[in-house]
PDB file of N, CA and C in Angstrom:
ATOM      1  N   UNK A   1       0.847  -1.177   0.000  1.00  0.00           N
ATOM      2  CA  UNK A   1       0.000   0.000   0.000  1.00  0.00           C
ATOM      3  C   UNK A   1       0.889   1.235   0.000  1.00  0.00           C
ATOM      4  N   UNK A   2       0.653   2.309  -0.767  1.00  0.00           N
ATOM      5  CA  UNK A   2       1.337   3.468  -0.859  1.00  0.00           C
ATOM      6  C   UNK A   2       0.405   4.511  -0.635  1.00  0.00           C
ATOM      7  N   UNK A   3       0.654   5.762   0.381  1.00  0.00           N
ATOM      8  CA  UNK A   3      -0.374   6.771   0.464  1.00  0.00           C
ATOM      9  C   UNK A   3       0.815   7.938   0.101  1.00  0.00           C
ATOM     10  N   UNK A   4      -0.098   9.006  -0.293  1.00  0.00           N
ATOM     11  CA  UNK A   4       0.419  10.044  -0.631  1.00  0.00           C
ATOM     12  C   UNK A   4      -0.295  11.424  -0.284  1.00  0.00           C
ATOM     13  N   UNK A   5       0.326  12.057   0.575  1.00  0.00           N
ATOM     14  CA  UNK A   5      -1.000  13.629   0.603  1.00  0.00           C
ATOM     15  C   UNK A   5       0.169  14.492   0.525  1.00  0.00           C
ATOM     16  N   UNK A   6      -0.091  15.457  -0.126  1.00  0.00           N
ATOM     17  CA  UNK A   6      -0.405  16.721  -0.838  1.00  0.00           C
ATOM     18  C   UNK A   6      -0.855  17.904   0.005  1.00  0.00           C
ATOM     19  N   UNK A   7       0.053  18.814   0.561  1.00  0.00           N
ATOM     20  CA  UNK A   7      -0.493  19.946   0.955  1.00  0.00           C
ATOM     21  C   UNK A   7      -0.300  21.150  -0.021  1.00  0.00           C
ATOM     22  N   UNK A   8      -1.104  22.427  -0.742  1.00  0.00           N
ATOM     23  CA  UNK A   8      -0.696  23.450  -1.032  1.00  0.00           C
ATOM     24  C   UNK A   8       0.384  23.450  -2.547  1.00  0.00           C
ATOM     25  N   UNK A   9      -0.417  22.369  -3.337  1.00  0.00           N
ATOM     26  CA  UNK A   9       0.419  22.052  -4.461  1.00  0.00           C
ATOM     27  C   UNK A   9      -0.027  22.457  -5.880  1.00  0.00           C
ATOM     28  N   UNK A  10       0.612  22.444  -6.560  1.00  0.00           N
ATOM     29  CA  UNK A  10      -0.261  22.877  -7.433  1.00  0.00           C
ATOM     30  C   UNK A  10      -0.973  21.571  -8.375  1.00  0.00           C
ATOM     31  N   UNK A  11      -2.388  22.575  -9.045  1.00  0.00           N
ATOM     32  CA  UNK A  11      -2.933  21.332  -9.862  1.00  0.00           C
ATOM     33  C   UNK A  11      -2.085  20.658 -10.719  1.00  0.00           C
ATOM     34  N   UNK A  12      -1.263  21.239 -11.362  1.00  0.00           N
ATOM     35  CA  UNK A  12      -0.727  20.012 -12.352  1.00  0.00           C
ATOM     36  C   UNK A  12       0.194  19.228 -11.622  1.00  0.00           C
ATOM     37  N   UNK A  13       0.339  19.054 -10.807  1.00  0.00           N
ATOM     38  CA  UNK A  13       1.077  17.776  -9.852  1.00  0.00           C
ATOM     39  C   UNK A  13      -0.126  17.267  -9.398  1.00  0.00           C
ATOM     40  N   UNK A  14      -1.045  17.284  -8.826  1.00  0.00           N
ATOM     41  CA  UNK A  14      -2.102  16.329  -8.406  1.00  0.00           C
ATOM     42  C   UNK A  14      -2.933  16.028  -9.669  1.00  0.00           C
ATOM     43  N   UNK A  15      -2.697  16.623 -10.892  1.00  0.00           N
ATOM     44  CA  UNK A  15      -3.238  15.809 -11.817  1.00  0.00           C
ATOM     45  C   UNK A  15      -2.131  14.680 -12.340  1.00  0.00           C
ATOM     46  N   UNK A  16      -0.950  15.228 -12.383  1.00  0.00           N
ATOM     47  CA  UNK A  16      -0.325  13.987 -12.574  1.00  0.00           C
ATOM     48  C   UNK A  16      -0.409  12.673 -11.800  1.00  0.00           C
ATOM     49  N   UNK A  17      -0.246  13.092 -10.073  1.00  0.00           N
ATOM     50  CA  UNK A  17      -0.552  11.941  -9.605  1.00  0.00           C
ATOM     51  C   UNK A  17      -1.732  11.150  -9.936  1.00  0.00           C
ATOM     52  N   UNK A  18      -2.950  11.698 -10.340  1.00  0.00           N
ATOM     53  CA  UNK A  18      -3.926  10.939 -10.287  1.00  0.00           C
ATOM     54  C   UNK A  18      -4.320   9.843 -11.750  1.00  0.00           C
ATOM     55  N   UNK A  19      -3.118   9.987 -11.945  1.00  0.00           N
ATOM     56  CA  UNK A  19      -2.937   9.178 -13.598  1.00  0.00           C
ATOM     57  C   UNK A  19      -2.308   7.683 -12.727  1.00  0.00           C
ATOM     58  N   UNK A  20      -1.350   8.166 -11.693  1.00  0.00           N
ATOM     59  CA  UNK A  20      -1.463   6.337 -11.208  1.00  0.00           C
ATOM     60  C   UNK A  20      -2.321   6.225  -9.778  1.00  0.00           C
ATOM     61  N   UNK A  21      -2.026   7.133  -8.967  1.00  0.00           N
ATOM     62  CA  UNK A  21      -2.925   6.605  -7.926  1.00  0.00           C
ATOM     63  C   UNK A  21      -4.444   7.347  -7.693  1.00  0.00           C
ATOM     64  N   UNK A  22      -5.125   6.898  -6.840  1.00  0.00           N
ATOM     65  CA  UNK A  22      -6.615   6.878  -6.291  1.00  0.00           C
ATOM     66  C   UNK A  22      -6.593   7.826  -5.426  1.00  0.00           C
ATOM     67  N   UNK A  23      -7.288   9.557  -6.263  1.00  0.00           N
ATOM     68  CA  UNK A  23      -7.350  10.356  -5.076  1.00  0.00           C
ATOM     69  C   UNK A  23      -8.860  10.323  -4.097  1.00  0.00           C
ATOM     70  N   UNK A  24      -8.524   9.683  -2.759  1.00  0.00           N
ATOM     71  CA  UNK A  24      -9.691   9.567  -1.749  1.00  0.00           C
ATOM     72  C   UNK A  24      -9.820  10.502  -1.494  1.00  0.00           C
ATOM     73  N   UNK A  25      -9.277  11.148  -1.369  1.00  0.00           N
ATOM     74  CA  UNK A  25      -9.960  12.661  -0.492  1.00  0.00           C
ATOM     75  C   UNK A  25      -9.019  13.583  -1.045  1.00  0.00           C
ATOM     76  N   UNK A  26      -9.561  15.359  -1.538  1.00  0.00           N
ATOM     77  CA  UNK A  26      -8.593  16.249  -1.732  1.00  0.00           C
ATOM     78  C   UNK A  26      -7.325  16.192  -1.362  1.00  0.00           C
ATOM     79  N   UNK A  27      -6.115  15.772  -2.370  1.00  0.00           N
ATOM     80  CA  UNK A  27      -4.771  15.864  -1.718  1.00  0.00           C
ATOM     81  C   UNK A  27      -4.333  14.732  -1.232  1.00  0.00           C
ATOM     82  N   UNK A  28      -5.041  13.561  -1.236  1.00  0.00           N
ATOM     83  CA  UNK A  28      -4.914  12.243  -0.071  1.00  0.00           C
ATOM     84  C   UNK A  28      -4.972  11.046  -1.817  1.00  0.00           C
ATOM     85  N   UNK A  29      -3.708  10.283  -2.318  1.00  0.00           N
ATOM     86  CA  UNK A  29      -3.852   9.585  -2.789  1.00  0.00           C
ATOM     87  C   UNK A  29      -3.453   8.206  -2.321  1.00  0.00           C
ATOM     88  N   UNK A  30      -3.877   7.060  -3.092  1.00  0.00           N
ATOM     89  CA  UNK A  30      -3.436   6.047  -2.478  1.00  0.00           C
ATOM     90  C   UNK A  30      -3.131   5.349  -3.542  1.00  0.00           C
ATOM     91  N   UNK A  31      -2.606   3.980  -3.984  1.00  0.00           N
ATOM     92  CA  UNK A  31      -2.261   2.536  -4.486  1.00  0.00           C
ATOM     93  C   UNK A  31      -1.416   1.642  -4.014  1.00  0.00           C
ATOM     94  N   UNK A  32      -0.460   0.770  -5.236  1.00  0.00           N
ATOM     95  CA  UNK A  32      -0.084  -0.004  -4.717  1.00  0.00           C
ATOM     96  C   UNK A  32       0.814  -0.379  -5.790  1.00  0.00           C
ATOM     97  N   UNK A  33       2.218  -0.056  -5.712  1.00  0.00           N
ATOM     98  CA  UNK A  33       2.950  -0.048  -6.345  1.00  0.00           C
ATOM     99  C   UNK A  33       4.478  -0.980  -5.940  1.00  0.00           C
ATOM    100  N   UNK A  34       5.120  -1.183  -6.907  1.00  0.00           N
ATOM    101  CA  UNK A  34       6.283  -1.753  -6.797  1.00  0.00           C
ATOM    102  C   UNK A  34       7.502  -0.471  -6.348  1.00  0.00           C
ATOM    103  N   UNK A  35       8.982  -1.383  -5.993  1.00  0.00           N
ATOM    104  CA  UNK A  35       9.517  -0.106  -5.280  1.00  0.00           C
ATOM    105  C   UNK A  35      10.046   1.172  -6.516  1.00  0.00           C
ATOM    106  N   UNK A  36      10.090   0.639  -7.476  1.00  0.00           N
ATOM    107  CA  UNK A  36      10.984   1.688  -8.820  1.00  0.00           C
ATOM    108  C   UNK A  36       9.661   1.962  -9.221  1.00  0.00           C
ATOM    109  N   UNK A  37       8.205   2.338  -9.023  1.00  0.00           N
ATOM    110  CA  UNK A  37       7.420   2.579  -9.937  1.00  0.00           C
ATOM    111  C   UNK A  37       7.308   3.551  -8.499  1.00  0.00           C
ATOM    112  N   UNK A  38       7.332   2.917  -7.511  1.00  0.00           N
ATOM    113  CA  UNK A  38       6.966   4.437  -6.032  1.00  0.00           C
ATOM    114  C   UNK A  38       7.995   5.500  -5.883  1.00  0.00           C
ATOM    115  N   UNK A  39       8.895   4.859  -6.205  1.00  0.00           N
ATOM    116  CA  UNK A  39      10.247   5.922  -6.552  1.00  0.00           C
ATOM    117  C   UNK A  39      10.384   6.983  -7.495  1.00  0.00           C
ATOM    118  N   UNK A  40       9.680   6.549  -8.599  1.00  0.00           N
ATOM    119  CA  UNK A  40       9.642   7.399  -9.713  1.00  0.00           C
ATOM    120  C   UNK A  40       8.311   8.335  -9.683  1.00  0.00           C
ATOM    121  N   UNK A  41       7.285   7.808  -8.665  1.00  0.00           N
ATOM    122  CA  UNK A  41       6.159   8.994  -8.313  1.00  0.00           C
ATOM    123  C   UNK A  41       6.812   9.970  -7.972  1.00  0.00           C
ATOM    124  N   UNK A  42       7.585   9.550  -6.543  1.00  0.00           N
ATOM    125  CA  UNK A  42       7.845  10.494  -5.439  1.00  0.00           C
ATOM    126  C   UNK A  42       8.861  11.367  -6.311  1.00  0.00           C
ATOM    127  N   UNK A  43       9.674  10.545  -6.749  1.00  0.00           N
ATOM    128  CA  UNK A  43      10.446  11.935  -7.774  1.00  0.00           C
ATOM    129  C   UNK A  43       9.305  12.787  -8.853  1.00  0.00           C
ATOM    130  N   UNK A  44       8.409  12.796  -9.525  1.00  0.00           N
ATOM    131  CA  UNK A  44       7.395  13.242  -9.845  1.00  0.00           C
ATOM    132  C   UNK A  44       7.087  14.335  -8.763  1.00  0.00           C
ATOM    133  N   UNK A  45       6.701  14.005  -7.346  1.00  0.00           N
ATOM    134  CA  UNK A  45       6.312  14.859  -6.554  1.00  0.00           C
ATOM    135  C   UNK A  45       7.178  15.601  -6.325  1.00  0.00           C
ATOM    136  N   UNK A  46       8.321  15.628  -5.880  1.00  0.00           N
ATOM    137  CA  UNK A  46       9.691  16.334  -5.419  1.00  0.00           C
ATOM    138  C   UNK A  46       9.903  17.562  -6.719  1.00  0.00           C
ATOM    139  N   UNK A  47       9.496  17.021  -8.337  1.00  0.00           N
ATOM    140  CA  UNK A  47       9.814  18.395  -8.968  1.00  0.00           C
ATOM    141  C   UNK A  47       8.737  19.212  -9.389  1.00  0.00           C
ATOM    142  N   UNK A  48       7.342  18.372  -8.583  1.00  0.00           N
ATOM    143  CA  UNK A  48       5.992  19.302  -9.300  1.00  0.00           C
ATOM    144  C   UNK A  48       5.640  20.034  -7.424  1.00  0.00           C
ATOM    145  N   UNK A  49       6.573  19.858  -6.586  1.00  0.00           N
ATOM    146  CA  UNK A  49       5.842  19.937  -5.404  1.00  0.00           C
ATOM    147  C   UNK A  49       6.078  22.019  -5.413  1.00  0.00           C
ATOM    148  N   UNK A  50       6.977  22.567  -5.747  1.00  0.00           N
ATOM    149  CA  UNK A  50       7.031  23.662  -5.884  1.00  0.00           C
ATOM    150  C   UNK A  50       7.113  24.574  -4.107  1.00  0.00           C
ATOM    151  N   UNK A  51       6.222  25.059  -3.673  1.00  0.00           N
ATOM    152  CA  UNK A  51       6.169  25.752  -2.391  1.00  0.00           C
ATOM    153  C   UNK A  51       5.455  24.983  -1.071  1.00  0.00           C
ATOM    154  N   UNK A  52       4.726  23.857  -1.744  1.00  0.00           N
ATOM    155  CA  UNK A  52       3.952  22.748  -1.090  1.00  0.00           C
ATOM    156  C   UNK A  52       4.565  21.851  -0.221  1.00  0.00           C
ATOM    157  N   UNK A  53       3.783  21.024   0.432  1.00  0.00           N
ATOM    158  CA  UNK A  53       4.332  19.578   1.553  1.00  0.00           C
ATOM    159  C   UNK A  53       4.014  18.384   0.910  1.00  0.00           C
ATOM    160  N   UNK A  54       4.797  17.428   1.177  1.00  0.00           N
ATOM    161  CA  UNK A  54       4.012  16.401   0.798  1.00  0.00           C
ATOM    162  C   UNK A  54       4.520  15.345   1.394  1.00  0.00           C
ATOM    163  N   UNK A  55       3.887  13.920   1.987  1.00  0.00           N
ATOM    164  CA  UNK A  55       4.471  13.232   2.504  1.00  0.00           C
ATOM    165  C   UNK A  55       4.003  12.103   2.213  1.00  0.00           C
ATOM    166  N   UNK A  56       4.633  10.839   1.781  1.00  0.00           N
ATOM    167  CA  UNK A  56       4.706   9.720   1.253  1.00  0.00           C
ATOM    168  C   UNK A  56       5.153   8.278   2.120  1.00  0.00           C
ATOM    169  N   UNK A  57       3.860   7.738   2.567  1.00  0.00           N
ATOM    170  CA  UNK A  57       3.988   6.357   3.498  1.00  0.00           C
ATOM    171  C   UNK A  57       3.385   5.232   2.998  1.00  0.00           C
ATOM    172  N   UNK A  58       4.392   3.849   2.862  1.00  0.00           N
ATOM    173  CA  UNK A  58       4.384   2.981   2.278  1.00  0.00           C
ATOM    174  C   UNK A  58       4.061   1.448   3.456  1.00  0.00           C
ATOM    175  N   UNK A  59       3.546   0.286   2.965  1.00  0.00           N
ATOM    176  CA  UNK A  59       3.727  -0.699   4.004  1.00  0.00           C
ATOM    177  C   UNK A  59       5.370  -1.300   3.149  1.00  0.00           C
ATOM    178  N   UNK A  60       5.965  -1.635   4.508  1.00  0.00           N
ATOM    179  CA  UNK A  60       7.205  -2.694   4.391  1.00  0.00           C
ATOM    180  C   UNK A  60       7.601  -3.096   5.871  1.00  0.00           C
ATOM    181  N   UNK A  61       8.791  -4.323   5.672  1.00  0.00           N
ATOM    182  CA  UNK A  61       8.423  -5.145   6.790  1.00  0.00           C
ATOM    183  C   UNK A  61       9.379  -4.498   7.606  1.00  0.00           C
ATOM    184  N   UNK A  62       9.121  -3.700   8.372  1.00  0.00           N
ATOM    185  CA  UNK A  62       9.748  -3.389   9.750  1.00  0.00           C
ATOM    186  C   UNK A  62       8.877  -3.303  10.880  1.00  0.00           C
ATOM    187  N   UNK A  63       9.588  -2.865  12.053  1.00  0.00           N
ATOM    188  CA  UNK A  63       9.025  -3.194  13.399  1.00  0.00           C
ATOM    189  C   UNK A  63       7.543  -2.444  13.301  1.00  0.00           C
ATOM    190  N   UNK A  64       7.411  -1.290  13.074  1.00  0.00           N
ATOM    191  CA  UNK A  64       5.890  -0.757  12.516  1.00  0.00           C
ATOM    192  C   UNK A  64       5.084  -0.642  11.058  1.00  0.00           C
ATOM    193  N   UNK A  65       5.802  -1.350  10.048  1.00  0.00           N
ATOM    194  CA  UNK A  65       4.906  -2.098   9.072  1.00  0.00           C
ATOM    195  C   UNK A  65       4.909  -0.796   8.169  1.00  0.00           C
ATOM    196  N   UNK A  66       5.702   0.346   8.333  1.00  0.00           N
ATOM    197  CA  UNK A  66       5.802   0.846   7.437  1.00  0.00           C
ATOM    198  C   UNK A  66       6.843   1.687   7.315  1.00  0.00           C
ATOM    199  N   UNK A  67       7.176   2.752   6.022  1.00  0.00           N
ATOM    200  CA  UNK A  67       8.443   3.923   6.217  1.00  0.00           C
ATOM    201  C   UNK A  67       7.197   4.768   5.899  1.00  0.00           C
ATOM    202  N   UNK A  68       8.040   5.958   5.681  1.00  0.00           N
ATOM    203  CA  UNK A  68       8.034   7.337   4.874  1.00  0.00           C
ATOM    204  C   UNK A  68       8.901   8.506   4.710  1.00  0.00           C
ATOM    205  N   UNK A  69       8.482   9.462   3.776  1.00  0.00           N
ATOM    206  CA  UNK A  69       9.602  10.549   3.645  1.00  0.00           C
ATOM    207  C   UNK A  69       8.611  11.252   3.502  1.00  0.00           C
ATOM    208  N   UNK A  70       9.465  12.881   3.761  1.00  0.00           N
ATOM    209  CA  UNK A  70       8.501  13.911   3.624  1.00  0.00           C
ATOM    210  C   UNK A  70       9.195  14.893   2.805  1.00  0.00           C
ATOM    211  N   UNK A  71       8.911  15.703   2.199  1.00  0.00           N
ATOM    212  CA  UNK A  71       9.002  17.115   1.585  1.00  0.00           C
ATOM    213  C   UNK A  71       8.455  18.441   1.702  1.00  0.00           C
ATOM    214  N   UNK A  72       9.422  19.495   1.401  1.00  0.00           N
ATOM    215  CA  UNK A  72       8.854  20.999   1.504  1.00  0.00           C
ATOM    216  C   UNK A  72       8.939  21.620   3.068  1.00  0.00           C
ATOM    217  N   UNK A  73       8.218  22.590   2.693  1.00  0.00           N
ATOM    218  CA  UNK A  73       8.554  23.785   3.988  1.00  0.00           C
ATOM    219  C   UNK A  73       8.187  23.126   5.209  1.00  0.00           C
ATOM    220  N   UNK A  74       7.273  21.944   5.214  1.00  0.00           N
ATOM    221  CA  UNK A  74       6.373  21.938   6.773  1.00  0.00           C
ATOM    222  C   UNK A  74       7.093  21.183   8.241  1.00  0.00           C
ATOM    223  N   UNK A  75       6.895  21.836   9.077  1.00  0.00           N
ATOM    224  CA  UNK A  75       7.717  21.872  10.410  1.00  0.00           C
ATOM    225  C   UNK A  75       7.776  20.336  10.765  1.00  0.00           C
ATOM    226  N   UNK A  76       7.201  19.800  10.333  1.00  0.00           N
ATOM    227  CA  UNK A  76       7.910  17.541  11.039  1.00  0.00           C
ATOM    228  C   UNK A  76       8.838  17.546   9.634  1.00  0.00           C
ATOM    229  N   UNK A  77       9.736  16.035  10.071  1.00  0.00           N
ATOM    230  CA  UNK A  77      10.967  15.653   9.086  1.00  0.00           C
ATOM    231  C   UNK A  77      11.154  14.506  10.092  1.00  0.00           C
ATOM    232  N   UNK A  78      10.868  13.680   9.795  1.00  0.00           N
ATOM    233  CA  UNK A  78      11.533  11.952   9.668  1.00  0.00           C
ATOM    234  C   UNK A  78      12.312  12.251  10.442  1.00  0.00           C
ATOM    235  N   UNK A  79      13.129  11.397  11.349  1.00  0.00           N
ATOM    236  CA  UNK A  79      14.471  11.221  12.034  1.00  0.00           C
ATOM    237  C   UNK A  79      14.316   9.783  12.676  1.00  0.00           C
ATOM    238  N   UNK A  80      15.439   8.956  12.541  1.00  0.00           N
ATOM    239  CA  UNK A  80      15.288   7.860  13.266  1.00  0.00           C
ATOM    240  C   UNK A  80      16.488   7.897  14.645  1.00  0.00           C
ATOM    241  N   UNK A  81      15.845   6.724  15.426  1.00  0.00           N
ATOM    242  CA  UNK A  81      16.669   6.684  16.988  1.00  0.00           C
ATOM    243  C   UNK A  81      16.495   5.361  17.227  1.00  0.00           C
ATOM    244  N   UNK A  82      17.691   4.632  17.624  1.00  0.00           N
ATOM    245  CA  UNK A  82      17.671   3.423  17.745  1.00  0.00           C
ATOM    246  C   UNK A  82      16.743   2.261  16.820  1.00  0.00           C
ATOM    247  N   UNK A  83      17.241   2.767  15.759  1.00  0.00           N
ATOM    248  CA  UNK A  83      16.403   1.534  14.659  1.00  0.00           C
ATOM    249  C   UNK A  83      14.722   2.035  14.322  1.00  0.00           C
ATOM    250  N   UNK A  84      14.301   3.046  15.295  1.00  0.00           N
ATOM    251  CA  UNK A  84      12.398   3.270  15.068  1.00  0.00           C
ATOM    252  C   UNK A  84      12.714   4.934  14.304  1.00  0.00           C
ATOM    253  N   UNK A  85      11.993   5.091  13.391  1.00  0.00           N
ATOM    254  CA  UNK A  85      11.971   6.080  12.727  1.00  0.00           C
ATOM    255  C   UNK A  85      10.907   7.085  13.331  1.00  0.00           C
ATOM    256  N   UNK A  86      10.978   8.120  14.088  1.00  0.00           N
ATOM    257  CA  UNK A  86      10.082   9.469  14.486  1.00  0.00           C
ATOM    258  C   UNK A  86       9.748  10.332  13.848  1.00  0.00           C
ATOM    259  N   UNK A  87       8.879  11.547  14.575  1.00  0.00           N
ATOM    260  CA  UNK A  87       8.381  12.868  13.455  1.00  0.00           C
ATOM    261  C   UNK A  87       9.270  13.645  14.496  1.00  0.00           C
ATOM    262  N   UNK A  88      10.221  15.045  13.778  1.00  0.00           N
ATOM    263  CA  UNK A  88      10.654  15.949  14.256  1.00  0.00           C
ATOM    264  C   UNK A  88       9.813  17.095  14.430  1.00  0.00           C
ATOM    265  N   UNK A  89       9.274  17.646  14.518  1.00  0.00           N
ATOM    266  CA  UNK A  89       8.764  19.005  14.742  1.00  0.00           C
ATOM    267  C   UNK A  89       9.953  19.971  14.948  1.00  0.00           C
ATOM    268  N   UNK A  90       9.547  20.728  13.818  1.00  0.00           N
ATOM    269  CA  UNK A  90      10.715  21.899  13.774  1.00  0.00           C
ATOM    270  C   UNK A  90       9.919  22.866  14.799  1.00  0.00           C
ATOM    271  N   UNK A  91      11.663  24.180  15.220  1.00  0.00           N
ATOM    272  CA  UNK A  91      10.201  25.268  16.082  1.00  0.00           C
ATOM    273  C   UNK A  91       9.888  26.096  14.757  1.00  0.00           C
ATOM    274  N   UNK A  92       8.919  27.106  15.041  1.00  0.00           N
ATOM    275  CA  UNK A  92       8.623  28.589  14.289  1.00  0.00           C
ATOM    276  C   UNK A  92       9.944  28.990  13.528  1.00  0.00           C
ATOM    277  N   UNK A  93       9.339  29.176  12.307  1.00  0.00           N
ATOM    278  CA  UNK A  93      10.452  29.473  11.377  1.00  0.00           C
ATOM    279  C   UNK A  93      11.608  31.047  11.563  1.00  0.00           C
ATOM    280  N   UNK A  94      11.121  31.634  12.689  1.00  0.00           N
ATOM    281  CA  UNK A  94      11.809  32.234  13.553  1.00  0.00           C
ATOM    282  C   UNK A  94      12.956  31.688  14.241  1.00  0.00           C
ATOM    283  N   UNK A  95      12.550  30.983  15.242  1.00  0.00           N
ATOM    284  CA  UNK A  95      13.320  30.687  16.317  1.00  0.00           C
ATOM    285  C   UNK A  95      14.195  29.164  15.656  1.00  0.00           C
ATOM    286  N   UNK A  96      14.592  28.833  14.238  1.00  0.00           N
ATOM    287  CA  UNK A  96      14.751  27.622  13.853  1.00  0.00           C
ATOM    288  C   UNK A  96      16.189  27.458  14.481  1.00  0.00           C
ATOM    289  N   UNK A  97      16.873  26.928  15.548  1.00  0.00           N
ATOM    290  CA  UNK A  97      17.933  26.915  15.635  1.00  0.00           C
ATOM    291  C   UNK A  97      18.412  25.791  16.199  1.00  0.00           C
ATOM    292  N   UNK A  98      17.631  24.658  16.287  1.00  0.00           N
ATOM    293  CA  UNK A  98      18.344  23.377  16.403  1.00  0.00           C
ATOM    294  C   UNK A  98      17.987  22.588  15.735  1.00  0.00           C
ATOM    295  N   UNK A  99      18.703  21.664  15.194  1.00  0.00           N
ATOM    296  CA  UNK A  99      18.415  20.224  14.165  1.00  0.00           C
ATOM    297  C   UNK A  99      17.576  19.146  14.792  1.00  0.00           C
ATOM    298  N   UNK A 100      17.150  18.387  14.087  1.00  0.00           N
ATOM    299  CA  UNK A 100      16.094  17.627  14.903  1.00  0.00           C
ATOM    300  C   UNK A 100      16.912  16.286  15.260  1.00  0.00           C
ATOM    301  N   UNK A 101      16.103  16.585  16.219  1.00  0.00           N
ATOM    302  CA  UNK A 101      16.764  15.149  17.554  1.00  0.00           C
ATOM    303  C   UNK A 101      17.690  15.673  18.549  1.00  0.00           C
ATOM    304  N   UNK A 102      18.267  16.686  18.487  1.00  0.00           N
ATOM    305  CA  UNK A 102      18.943  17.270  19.144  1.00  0.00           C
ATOM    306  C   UNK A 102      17.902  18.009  20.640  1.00  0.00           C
TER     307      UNK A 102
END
């Protein structure tokens, strides 16, 4: 299973996506893809994502049954700790002055 949402993007990237996957809800796509066909979305997303977020979660076999990656301006970013992968929350794009996990 592959999900995909879309914050603040523009239409011609969510029309592209919707040529392979199933948009459920505004911005919220889903299918079910192999790993070089999910790879080549997410690169799709990465050059249509423009000023937007977007974040991309897949099932595979680890301790919580899945990954993901994220993109663009928005304050979480992936970080892993001892083998389990977390959400960072950045602070206010003001006060940005420590790296996450720190």
């Amino acid at each position: 299973m592959l999900v995909i949402v879309l914050e603040s993007a523009p239409p011609r990237l969510r029309g592209r996506l919707a040529l392979w996957l199933l948009e459920i809800h505004a911005g919220v796509y889903v299918g079910d893809y192999s790993v070089k066909v999910r790879d080549m979305i997410w690169d799709t997303v990465l050059t249509g994502l423009d000023e937007g977020n977007a974040v991309m979660a897949w099932s595979t076999n680890t301790e919580a049954g899945f990954d993901f990656v994220t993109a663009g301006p928005n304050r979480r970013a992936p970080w892993e700790k001892d083998g389990v992968k977390l959400v960072s929350f950045f602070p206010e794009p003001q006060y940005r002055e420590m790296e996450p996990g720190l």
